[in-house]
Protein backbone atom coordinates (compact mmCIF):
# COMPACT_ATOMS: atom_id res chain seq x y z
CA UNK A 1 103.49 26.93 79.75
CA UNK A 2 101.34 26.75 83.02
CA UNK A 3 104.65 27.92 84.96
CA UNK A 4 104.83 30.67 82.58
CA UNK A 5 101.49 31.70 83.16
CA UNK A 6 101.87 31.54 87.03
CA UNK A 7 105.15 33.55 86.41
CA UNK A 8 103.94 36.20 85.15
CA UNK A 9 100.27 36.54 87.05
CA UNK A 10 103.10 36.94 90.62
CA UNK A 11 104.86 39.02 88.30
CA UNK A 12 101.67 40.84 87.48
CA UNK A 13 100.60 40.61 91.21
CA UNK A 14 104.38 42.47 92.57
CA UNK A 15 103.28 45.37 89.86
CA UNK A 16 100.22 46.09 90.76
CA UNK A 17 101.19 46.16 94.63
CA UNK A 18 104.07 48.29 93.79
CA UNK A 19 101.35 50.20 91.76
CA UNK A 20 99.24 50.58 95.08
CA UNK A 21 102.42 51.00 96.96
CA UNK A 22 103.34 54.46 94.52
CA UNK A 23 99.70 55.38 94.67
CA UNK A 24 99.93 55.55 98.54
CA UNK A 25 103.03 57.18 98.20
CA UNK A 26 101.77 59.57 96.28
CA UNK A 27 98.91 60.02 98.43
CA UNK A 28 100.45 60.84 101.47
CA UNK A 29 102.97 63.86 99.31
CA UNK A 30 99.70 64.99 98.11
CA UNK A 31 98.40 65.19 101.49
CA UNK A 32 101.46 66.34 103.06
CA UNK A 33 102.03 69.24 100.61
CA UNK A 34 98.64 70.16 101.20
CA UNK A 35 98.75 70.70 105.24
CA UNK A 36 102.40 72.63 104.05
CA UNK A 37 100.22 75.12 101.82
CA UNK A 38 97.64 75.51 104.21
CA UNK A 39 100.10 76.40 106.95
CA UNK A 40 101.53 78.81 104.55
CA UNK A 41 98.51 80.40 103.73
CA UNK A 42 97.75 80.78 107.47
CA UNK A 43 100.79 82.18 108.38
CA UNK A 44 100.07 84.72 105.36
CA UNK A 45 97.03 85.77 106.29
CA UNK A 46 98.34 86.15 110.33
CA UNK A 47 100.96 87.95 108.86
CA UNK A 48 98.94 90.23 106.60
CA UNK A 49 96.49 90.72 109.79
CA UNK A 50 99.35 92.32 111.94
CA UNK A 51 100.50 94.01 108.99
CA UNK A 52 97.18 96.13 108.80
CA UNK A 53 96.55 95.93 112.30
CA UNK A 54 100.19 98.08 112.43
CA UNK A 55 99.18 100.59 109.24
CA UNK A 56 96.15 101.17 111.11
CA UNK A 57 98.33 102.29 114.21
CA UNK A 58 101.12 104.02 111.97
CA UNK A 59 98.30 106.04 109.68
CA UNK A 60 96.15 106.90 113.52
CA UNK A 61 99.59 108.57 114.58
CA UNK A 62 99.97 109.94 111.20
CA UNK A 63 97.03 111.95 111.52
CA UNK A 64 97.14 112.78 115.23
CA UNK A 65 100.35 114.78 114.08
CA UNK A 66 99.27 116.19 111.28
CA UNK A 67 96.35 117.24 113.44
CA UNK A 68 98.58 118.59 115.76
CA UNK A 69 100.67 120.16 113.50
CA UNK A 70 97.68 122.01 111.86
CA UNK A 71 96.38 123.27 115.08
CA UNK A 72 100.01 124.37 116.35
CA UNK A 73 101.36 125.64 113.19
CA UNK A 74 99.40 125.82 110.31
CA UNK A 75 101.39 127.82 107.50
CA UNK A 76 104.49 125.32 108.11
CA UNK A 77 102.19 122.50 107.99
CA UNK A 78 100.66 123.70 104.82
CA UNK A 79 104.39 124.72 103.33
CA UNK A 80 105.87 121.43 104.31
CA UNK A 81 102.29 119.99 102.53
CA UNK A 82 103.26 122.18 98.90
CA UNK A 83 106.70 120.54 98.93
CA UNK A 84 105.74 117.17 99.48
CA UNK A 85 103.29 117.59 96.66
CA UNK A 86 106.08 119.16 94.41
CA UNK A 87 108.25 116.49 95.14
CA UNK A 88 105.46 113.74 94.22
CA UNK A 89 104.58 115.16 91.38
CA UNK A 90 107.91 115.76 89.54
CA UNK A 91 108.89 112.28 90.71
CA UNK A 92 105.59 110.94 89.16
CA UNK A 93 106.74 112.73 85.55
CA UNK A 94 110.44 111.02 86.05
């Protein structure tokens, strides 16, 4: 009976190391897939920043055209203006 009972506390000992063992494994995939996320949500958010950063260029052009446009010719910038708002709006009832 006493080598039963030392049997099973080494027994119980090997379980709860390999319990520590999985709990440090677990640790460190915690902690890994954490620095993963975080460098995904950096890279999103340095994405998203050149993203605007280009609208920002893309609408200033827009408008320096449309500027132009008015200035040069207004009645075919104001024709071309009634047709894009025709087209909008029947695609908006589609």
């Amino acid at each position: 009976m006493v080598q039963s009972s030392s049997t099973s506390t080494t027994r119980g000992g090997d379980f709860g190391r390999a319990a520590d063992e999985l709990a440090d494994k677990a640790t460190n995939l915690a902690d890994k897939a954490s620095d993963q996320i975080e460098r995904s949500v950096r890279n999103v958010a340095d994405q998203s920043r050149v993203a605007t950063e280009n609208i920002q260029v893309v609408a200033e052009n827009f408008k320096t055209a449309v500027d132009k446009s008015v200035k040069d010719q207004p009645l075919t910038t104001l024709a071309v203006a009634a047709v894009v708002g025709f087209v909008v709006g029947a695609l908006w009832k589609a």
